[in-house]
Protein backbone atom coordinates (compact mmCIF):
# COMPACT_ATOMS: atom_id res chain seq x y z
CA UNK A 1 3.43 53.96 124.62
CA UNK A 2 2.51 57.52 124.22
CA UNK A 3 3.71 59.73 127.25
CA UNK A 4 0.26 61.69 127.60
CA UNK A 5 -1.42 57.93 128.36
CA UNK A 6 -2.85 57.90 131.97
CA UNK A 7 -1.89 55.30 134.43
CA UNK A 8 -5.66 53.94 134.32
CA UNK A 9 -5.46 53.27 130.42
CA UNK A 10 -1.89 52.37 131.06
CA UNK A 11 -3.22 49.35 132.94
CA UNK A 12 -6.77 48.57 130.97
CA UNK A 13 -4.15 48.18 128.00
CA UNK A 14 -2.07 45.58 130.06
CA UNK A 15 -5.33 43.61 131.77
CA UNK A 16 -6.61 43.60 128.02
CA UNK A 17 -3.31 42.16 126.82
CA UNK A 18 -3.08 39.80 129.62
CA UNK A 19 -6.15 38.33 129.36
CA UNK A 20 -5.73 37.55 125.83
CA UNK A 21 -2.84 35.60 126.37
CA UNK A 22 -4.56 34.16 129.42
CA UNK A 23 -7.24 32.85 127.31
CA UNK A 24 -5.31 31.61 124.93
CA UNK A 25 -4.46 28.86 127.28
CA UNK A 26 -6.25 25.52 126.49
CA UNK A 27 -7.82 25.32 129.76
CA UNK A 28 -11.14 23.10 128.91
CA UNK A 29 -10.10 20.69 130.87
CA UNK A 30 -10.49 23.17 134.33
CA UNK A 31 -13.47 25.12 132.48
CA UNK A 32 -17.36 24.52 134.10
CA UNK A 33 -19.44 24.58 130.69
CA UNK A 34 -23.07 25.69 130.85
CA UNK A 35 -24.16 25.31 127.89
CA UNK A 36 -28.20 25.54 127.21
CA UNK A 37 -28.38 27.45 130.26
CA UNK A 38 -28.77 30.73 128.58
CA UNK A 39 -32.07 32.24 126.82
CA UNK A 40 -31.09 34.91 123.62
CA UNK A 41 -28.36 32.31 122.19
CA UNK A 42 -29.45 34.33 118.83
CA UNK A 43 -26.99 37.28 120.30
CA UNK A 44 -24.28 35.28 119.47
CA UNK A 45 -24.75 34.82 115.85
CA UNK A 46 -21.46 37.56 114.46
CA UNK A 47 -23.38 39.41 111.57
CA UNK A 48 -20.27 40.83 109.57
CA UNK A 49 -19.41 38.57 107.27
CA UNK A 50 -15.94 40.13 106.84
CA UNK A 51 -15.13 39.57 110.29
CA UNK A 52 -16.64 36.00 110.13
CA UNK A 53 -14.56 35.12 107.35
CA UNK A 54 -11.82 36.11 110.08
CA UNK A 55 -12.76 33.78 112.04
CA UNK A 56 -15.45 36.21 114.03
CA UNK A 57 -11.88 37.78 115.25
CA UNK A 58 -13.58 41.51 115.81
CA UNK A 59 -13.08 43.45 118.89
CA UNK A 60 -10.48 45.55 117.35
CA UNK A 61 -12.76 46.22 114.57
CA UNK A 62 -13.89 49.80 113.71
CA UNK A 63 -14.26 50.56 110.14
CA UNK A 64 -17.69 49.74 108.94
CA UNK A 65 -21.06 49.72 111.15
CA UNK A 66 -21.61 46.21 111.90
CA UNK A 67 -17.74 46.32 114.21
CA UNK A 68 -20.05 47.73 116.89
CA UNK A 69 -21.32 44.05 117.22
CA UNK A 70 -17.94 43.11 118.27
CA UNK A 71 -16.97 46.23 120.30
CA UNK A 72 -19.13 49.08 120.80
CA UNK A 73 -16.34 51.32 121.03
CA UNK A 74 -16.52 50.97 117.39
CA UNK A 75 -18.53 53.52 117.48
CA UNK A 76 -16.81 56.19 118.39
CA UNK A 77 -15.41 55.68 115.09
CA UNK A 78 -17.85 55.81 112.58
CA UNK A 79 -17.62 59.58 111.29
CA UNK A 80 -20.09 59.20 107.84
CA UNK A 81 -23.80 58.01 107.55
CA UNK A 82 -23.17 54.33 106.74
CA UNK A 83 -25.93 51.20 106.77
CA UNK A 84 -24.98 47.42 106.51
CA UNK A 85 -27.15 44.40 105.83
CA UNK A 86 -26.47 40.94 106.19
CA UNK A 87 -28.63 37.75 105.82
CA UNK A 88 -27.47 34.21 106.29
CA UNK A 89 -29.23 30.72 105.63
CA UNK A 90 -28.77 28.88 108.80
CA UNK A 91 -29.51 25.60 109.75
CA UNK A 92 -32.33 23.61 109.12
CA UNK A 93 -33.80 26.10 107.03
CA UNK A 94 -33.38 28.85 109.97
CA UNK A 95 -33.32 32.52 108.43
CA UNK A 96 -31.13 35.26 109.92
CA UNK A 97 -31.13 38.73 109.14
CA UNK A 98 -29.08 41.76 110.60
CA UNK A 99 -29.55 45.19 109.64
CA UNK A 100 -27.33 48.16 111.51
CA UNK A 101 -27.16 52.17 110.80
CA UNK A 102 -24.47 54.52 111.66
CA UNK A 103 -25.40 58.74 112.66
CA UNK A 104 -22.62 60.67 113.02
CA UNK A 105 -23.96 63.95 115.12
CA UNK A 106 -20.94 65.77 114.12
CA UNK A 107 -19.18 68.73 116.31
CA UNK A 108 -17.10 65.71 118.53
CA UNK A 109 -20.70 64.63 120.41
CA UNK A 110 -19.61 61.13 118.93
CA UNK A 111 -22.17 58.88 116.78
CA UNK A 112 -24.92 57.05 117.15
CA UNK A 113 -25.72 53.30 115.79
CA UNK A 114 -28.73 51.15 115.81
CA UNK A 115 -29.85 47.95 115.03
CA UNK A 116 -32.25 45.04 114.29
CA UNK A 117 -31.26 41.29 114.88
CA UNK A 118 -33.93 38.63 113.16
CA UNK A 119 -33.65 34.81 113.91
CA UNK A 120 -37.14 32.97 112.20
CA UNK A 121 -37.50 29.34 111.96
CA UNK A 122 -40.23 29.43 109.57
CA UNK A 123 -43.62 27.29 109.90
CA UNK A 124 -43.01 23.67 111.74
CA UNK A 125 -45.15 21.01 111.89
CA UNK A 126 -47.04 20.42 115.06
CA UNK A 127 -46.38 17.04 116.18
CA UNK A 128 -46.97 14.74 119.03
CA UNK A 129 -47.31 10.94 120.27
CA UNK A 130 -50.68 10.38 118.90
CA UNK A 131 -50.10 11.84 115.78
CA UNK A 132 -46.42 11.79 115.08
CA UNK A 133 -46.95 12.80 111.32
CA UNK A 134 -48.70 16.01 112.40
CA UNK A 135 -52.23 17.45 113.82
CA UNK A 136 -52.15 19.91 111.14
CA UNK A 137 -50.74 22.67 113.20
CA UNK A 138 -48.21 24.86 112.29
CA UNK A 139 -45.82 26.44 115.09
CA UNK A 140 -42.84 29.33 114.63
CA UNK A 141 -39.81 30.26 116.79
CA UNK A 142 -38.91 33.64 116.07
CA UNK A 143 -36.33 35.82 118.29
CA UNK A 144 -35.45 39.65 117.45
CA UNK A 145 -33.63 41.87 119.17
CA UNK A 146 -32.95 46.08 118.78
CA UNK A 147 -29.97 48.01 120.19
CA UNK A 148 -29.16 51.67 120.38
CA UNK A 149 -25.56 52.55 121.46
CA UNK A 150 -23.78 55.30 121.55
CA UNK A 151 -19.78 56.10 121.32
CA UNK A 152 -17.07 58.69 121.46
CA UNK A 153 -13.19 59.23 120.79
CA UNK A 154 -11.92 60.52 124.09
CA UNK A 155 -8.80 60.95 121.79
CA UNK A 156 -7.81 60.65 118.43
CA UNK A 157 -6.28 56.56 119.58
CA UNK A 158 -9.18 55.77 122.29
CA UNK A 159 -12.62 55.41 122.00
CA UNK A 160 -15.44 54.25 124.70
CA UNK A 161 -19.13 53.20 123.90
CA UNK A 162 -21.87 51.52 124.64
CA UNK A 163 -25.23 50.04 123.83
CA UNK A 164 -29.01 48.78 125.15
CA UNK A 165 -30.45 46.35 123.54
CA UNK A 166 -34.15 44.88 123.68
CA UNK A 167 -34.22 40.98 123.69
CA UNK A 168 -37.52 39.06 122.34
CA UNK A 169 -37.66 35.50 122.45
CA UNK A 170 -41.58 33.82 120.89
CA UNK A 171 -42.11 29.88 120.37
CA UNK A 172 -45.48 29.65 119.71
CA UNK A 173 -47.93 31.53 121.65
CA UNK A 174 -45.15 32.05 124.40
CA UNK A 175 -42.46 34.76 125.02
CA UNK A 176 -39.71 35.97 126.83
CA UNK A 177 -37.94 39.61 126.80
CA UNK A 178 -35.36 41.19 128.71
CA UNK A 179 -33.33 44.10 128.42
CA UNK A 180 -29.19 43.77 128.00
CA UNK A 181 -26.26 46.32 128.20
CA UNK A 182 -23.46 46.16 126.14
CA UNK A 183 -20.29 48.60 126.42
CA UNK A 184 -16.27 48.20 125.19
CA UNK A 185 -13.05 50.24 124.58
CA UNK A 186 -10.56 50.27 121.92
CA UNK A 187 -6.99 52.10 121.93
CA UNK A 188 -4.48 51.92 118.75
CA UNK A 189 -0.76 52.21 120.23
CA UNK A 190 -0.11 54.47 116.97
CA UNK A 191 -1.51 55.50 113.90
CA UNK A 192 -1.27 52.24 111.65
CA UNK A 193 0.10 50.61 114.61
CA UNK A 194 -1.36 48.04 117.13
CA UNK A 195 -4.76 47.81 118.24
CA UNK A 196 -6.00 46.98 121.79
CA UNK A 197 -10.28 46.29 121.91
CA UNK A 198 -12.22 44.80 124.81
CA UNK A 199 -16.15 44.46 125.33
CA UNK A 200 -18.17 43.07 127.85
CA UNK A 201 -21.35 42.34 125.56
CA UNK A 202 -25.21 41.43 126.73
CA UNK A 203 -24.77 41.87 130.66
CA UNK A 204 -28.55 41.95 131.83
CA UNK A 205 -31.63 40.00 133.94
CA UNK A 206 -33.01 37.08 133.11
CA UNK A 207 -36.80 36.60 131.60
CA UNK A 208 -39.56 34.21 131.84
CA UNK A 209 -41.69 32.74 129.20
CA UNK A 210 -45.18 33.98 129.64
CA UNK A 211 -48.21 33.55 127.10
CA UNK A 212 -51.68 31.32 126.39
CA UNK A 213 -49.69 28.12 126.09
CA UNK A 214 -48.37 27.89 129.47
CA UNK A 215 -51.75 28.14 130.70
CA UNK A 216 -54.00 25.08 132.30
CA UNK A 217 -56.60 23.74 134.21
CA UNK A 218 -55.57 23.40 137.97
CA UNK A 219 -57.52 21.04 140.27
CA UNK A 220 -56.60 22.53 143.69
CA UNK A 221 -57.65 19.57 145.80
CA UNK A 222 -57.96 16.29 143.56
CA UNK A 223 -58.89 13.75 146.46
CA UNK A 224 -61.96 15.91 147.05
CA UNK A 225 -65.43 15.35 145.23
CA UNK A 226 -67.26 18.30 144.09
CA UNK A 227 -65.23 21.28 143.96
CA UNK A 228 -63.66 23.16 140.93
CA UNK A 229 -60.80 20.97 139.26
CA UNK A 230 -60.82 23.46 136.01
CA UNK A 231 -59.31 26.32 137.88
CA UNK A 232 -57.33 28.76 135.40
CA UNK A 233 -53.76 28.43 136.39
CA UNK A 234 -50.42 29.51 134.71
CA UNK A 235 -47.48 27.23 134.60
CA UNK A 236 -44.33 29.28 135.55
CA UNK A 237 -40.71 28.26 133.86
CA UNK A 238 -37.39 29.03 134.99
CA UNK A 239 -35.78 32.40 134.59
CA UNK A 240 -32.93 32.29 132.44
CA UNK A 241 -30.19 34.53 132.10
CA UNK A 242 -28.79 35.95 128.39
CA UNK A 243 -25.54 34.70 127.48
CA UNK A 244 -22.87 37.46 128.62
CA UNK A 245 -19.96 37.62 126.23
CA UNK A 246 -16.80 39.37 127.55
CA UNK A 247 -14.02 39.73 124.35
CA UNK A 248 -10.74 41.04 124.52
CA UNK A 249 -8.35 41.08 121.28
CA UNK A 250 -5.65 42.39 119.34
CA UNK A 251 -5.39 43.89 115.69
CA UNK A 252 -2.37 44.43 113.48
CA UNK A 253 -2.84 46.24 110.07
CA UNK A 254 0.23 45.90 108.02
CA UNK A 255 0.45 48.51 104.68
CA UNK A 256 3.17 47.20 102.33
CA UNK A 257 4.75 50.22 99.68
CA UNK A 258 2.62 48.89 96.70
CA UNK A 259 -1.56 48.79 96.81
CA UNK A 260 -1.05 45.75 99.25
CA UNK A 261 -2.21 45.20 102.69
CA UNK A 262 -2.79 42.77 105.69
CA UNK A 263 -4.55 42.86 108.44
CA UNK A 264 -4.62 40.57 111.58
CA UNK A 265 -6.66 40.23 114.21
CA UNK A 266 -6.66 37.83 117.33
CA UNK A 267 -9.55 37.17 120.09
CA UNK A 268 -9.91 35.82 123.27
CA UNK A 269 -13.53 35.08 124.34
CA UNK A 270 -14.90 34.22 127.94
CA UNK A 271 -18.83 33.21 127.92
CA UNK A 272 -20.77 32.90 130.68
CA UNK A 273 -22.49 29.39 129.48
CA UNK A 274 -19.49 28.01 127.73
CA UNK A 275 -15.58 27.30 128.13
CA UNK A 276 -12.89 29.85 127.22
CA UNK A 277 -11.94 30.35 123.50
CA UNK A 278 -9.84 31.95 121.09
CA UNK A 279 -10.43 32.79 117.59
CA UNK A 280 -7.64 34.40 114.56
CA UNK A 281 -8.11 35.66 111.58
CA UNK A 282 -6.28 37.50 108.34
CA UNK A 283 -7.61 39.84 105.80
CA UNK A 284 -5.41 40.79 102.43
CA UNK A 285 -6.60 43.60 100.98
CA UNK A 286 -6.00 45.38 97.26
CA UNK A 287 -6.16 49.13 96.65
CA UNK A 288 -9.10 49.08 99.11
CA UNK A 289 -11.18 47.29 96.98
CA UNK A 290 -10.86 43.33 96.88
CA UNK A 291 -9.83 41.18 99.81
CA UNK A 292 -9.43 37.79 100.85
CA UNK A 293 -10.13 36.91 104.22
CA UNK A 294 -10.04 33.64 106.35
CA UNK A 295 -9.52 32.49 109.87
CA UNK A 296 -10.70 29.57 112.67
CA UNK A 297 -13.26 30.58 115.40
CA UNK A 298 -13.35 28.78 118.73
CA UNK A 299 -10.39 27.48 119.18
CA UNK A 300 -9.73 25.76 122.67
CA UNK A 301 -13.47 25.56 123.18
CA UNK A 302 -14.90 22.44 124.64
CA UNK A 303 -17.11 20.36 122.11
CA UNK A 304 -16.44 23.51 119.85
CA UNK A 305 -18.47 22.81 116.69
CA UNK A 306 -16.96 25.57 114.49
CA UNK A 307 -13.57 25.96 112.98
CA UNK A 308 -12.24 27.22 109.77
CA UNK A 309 -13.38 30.07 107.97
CA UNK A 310 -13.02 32.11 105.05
CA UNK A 311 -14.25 34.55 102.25
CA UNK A 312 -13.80 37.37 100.20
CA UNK A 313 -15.25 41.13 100.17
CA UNK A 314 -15.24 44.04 97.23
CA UNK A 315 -15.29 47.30 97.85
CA UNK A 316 -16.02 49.89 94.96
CA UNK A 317 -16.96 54.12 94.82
CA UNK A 318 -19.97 55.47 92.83
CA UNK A 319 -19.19 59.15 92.95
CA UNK A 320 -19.86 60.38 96.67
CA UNK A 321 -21.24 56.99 97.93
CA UNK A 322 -19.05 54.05 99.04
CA UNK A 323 -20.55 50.20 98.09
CA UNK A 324 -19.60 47.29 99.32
CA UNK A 325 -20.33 43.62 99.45
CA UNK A 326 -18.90 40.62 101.40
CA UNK A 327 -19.59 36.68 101.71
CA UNK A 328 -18.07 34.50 104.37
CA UNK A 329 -18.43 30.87 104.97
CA UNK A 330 -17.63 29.02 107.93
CA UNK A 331 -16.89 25.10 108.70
CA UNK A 332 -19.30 23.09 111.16
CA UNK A 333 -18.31 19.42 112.39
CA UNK A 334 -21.58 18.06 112.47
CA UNK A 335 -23.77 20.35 110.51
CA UNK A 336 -23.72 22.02 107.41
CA UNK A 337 -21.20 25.25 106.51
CA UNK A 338 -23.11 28.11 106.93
CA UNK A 339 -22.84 31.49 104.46
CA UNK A 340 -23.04 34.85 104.83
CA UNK A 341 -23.34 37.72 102.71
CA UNK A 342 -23.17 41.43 103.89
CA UNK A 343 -23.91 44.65 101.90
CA UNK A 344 -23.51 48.18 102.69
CA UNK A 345 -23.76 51.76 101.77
CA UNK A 346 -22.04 54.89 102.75
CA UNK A 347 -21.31 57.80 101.98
């Protein structure tokens, strides 16, 4: 460790390695799952689908926009104007898009990052016991959310950040929103050497679902003739909580003498509506431009329904601006795989 690190970052970088070996445990059986407890469960789709072909192994992450999904320290480290894009064909016909943008301000004030998160279900059928084939309705679910965050290098090795983010949950004619907070660090023992990351993502309130179709007709008194029994009346639901995500992991990049290298990343994940986890992944890498990637997500988890992963990314230079394009796909025990693809821009 270097000598100018501070006993405070001396321990963060222990508690951070601790806990990833802590979670690494396979503790289910002592784990309390609340699963379906939670409103936003869209949060916790990973966009990148370079780090989801590494098994959603991010928090280390910091060299392209969408890292700050993992770790918002990321941040700190994103010193060009960069944007990434990523859509994936989830189940049932369920569409997610995922579009993030890096501004560097330049002079060391650190950079800036926002983003847009887009879960649609498209039109459903409107069905019910008396007409089980449809009434001819047509309902949606649709969830968004946008973030803002914000991070810095303290030093050239550790970086802080953090982020807000808007939450937006519709079925129907009903809605819920809430506002979340999002902030991590990340500290690299060396230059090329080992990487420390830990976030504590989507700590907020809890929301309500409000709108027209929660609303009725409310007979105050039913035993008694005569008065109003169409009163306008709301029905109230529960409030649920979003689904905090704490994540604490470790990265190894390893540059061989050739055009090779590796990179590897571990993860240990604690959710507040679901048991412990850990996820691994590896990236190879040629002259910067092609890689292979693959991992396993959720390992440990209780009822986990995902598992292996992999993919592939390219990387190419068109004078002063940087392209690049990756796909990941990702194993499901009950459902289909899912597939990602992820472009980006910058210069």
């Amino acid at each position: 460790m270097r000598p100018g690190t501070s006993r405070s970052l001396r321990f963060a970088i222990a508690l951070a390695a601790f806990a990833t070996v802590a979670a690494a445990a396979p503790r289910a059986a002592l784990a309390q799952s609340k699963v379906g407890t939670s409103m936003g469960q869209f949060l916790l789709i990973e966009p990148s689908a370079r780090f989801a072909a590494m098994g959603n192994a991010g928090a280390t992450a910091r060299d392209e926009v969408m890292a700050a999904y993992y770790n918002a320290a990321a941040i700190g480290y994103l010193d060009a104007y960069s944007a990434q894009f990523t859509h994936a064909d989830w189940f049932a016909g369920i569409l997610y898009d995922y579009a993030a943008v890096a501004i560097p301000l330049g002079g060391g004030k650190g950079n800036v990052v926002a983003s847009l998160t887009s879960l649609n279900s498209g039109d459903i059928m409107v069905r019910t016991v008396n007409a089980p084939l449809g009434t001819g309705e047509r309902y949606r679910v649709s969830d968004v959310s946008f973030g803002l965050g914000y991070g810095r290098r303290m030093t050239t090795l550790f970086s802080l950040g953090v982020q807000l983010h808007y939450v937006q949950e519709t079925i129907f004619n009903s809605s819920a929103r809430t506002v979340a907070m999002s902030g991590g660090t990340l500290y690299r023992l060396s230059e090329g050497g080992l990487e420390i990351g830990s976030s504590l993502n989507y700590f907020g309130t809890g929301a309500q679902f409000a709108g027209r179709d929660l609303a009725i007709s409310f007979d105050a008194n039913p035993d008694v003739f005569g008065d109003n029994s169409t009163l306008p009346a709301d029905q109230a639901t529960g409030n649920f909580p979003v689904p905090v995500l704490f994540r604490v992991g470790l990265g190894l990049p390893v540059r061989f003498a050739g055009d090779q290298q590796l990179r590897f990343a571990l993860d240990g994940l604690h959710p507040s509506d679901n048991t412990e986890s850990v996820s691994f992944g590896g990236e190879w890498s040629y002259r910067e431009t092609f890689a292979l990637r693959t991992g396993y997500q959720n390992l440990f988890m209780h009822d986990s329904e995902l598992g292996l992963t992999a993919g592939a990314g390219f990387r190419a230079r068109v004078g002063d601006t940087r392209l690049r394009a990756d796909y990941a796909w990702a194993a499901h025990q009950h459902l289909d795989g899912t597939h990602r693809i992820t472009v980006g821009v910058s210069n």
